[in-house]
N, C-alpha and C. Protein backbone atom coordinates (compact mmCIF):
# COMPACT_ATOMS: atom_id res chain seq x y z
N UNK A 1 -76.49 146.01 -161.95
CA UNK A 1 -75.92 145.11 -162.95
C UNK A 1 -76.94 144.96 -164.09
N UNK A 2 -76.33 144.78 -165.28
CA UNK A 2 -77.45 144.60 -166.61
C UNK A 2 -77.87 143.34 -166.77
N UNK A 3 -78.46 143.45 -167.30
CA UNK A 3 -79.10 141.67 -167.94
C UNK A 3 -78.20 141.27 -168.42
N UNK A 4 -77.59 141.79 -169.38
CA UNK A 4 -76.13 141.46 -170.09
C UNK A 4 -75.39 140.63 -169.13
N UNK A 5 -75.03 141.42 -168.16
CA UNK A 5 -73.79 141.36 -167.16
C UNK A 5 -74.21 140.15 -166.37
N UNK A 6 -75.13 139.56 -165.80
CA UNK A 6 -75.97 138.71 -165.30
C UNK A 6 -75.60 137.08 -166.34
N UNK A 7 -76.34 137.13 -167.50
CA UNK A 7 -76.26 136.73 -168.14
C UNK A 7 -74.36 135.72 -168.97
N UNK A 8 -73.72 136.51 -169.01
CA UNK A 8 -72.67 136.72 -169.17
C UNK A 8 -71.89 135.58 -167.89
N UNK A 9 -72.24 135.71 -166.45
CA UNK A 9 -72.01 135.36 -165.55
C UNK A 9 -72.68 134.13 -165.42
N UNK A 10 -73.58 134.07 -165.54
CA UNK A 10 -74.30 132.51 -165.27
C UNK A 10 -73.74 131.61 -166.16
N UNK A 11 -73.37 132.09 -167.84
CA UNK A 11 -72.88 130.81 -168.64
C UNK A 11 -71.69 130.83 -168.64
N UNK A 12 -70.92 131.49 -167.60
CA UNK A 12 -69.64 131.27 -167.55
C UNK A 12 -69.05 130.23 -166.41
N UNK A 13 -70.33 130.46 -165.52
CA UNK A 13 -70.48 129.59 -164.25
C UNK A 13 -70.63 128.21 -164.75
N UNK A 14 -72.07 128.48 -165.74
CA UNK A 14 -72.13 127.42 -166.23
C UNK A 14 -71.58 126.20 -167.13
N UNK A 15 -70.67 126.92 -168.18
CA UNK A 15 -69.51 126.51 -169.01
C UNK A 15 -68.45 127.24 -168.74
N UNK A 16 -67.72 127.49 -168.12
CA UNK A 16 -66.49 128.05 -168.47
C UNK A 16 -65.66 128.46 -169.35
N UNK A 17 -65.88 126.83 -170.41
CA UNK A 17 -64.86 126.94 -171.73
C UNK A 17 -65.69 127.95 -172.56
N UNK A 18 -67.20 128.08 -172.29
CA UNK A 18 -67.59 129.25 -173.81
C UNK A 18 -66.76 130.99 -173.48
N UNK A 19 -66.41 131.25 -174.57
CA UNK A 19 -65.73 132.48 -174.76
C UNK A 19 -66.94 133.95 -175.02
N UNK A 20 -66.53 134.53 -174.71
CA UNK A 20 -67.94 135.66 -175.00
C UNK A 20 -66.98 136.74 -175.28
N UNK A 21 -67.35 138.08 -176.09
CA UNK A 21 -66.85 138.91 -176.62
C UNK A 21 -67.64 139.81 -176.54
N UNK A 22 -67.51 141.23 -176.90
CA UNK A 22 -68.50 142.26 -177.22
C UNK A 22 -68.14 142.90 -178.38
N UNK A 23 -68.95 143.27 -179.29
CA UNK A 23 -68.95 143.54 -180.19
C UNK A 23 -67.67 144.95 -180.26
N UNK A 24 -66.53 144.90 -181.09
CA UNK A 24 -65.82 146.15 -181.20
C UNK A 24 -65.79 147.01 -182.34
N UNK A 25 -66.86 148.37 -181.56
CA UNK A 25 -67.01 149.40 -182.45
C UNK A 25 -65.55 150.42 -183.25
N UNK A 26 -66.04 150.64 -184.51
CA UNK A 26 -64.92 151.75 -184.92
C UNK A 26 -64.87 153.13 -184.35
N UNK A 27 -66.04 153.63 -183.77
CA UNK A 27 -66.58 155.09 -183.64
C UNK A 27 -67.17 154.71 -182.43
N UNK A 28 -66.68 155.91 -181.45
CA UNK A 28 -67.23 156.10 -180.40
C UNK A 28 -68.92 156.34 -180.77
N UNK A 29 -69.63 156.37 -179.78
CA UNK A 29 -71.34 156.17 -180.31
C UNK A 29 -71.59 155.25 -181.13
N UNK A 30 -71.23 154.50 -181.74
CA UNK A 30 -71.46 153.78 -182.72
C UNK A 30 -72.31 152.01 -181.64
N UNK A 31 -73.10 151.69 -181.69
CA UNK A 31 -73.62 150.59 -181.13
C UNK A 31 -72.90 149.59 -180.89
N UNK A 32 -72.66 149.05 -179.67
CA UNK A 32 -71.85 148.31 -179.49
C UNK A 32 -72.60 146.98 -178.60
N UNK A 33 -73.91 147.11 -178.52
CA UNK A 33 -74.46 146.04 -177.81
C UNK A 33 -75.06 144.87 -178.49
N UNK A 34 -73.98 143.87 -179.10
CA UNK A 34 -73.99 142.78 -179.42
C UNK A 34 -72.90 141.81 -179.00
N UNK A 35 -72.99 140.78 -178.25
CA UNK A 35 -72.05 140.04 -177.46
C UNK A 35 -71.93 138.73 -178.62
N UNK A 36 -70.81 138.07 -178.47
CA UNK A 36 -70.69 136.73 -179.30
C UNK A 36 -70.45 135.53 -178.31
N UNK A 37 -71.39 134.41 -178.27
CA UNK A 37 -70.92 133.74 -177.67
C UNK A 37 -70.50 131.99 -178.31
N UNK A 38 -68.93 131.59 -177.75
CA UNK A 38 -69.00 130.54 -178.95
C UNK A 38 -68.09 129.64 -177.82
N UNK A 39 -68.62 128.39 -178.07
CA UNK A 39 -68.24 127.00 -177.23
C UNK A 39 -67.14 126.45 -178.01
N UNK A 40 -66.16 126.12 -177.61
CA UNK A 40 -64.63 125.85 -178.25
C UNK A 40 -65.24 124.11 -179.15
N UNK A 41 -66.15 123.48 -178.43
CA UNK A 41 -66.26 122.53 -179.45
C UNK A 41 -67.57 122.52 -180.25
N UNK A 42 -67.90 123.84 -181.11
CA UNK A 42 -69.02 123.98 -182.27
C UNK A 42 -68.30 124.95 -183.01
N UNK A 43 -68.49 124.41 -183.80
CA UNK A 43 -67.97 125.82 -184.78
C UNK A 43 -69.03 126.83 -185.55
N UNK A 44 -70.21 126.91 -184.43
CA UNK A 44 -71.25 127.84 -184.68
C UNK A 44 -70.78 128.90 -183.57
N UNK A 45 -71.69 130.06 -183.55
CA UNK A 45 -71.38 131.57 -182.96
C UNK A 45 -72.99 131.24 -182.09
N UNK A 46 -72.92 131.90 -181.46
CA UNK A 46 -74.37 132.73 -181.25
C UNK A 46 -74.11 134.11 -180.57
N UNK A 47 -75.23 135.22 -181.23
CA UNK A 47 -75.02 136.09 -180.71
C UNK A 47 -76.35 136.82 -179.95
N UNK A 48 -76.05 137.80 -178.73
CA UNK A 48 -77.17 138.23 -178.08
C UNK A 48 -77.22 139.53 -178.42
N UNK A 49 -78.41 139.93 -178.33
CA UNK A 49 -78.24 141.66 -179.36
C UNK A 49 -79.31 142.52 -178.11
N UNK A 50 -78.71 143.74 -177.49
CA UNK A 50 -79.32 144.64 -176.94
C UNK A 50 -78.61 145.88 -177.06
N UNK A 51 -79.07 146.94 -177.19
CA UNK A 51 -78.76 148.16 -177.34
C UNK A 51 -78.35 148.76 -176.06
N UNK A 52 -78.76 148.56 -174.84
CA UNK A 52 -78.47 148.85 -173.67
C UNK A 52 -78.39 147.64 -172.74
N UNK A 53 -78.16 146.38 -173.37
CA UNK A 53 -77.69 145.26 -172.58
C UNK A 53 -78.81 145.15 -171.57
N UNK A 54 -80.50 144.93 -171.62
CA UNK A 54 -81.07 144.74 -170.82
C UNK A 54 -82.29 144.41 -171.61
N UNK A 55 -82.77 143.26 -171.15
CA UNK A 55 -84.28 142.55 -171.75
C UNK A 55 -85.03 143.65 -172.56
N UNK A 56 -85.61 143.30 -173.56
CA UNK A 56 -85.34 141.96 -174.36
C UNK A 56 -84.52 141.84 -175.15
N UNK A 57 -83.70 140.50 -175.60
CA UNK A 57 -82.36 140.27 -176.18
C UNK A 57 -82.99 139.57 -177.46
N UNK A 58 -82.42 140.13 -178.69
CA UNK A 58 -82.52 138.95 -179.78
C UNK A 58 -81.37 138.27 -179.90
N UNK A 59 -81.70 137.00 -179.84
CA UNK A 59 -81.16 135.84 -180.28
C UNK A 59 -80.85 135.06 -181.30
N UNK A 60 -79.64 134.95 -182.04
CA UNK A 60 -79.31 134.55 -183.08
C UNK A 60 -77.97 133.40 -183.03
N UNK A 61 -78.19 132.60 -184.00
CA UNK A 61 -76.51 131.31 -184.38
C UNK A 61 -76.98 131.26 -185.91
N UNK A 62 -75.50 131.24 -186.06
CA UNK A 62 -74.90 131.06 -187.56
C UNK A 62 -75.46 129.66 -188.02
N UNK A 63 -76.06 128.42 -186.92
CA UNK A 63 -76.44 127.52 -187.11
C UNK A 63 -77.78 127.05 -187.39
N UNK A 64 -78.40 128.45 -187.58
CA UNK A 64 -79.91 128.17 -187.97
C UNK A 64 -80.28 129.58 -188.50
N UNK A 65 -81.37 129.73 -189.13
CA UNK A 65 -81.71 130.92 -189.33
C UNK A 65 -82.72 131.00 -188.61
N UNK A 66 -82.99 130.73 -187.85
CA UNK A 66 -84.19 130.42 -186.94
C UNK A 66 -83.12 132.11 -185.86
N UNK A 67 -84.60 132.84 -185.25
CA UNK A 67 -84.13 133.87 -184.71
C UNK A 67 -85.01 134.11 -183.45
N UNK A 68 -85.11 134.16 -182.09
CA UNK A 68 -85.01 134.10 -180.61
C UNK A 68 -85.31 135.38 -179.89
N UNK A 69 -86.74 135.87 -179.28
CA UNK A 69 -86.37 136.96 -178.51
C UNK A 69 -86.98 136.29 -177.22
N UNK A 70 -85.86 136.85 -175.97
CA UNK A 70 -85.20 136.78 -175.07
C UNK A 70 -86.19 137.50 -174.05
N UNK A 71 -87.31 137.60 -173.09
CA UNK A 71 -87.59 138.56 -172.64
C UNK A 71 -87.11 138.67 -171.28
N UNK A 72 -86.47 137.71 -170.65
CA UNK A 72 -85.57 138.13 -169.41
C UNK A 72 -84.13 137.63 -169.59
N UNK A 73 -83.59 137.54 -168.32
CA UNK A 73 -82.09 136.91 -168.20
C UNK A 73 -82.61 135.16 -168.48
N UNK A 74 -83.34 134.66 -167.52
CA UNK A 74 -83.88 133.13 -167.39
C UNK A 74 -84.42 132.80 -168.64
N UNK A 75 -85.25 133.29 -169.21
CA UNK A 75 -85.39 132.79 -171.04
C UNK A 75 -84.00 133.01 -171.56
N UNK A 76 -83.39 134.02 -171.56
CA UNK A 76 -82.07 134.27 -172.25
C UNK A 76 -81.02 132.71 -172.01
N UNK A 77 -80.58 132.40 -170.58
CA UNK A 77 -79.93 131.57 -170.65
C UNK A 77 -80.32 130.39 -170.82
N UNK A 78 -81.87 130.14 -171.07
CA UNK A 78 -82.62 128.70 -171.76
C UNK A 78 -82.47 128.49 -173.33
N UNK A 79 -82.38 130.10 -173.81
CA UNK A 79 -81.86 129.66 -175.46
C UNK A 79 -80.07 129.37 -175.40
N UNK A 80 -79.72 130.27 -174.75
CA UNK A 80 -78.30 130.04 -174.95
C UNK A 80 -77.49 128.42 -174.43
N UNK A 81 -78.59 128.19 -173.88
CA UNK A 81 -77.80 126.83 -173.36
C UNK A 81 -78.59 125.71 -174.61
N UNK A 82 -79.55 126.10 -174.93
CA UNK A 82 -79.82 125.11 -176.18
C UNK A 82 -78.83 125.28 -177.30
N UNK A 83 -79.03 126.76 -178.00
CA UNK A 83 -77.83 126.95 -179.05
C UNK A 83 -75.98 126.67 -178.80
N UNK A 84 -76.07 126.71 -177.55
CA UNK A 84 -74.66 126.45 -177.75
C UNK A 84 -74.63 124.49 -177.28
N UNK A 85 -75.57 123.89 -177.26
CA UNK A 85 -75.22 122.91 -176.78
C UNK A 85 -74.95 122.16 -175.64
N UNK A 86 -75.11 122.81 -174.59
CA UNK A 86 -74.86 123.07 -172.85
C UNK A 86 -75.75 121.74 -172.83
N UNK A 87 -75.09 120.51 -171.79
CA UNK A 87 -75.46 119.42 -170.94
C UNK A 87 -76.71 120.67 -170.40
N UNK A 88 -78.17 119.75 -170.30
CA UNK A 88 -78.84 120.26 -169.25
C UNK A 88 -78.80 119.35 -167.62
């Protein structure tokens, strides 16, 4: 399983309501490892960026320009639960 895939799973466990997506390429080969993840009550994005979906992830929201690298799954879901707002 990828970090991605891991990842993906824990904040779904963890929130349910956030929606996650993967980025949809026009062209086969074309990079497709950027996921969106967005909580039904923010109307910010955040997105996780890996090329092969495995540490390290950059971290980004439309709600800051402030920008996040990720070096496992467990840092990964400590930013994502800050940016999206997640009860700790």
């Amino acid at each position: 399983m990828r970090d991605i895939d891991q990842i993906i799973h824990l904040i779904t466990e963890l929130a349910p309501v956030v929606t996650i997506q993967q980025l949809k390429v026009a062209h086969l080969g074309d990079d497709d490892g950027i996921w969106f993840f967005v909580h039904p009550d923010s109307s910010f994005e955040v997105q996780v960026e890996s090329t092969k979906g495995i540490a390290p992830f950059l971290i980004e929201t439309d709600e800051t320009t402030m920008r996040y690298t990720a070096d496992s799954v467990e840092e990964s879901i400590e930013i994502l639960r800050n940016l999206l707002h997640l009860a700790t």
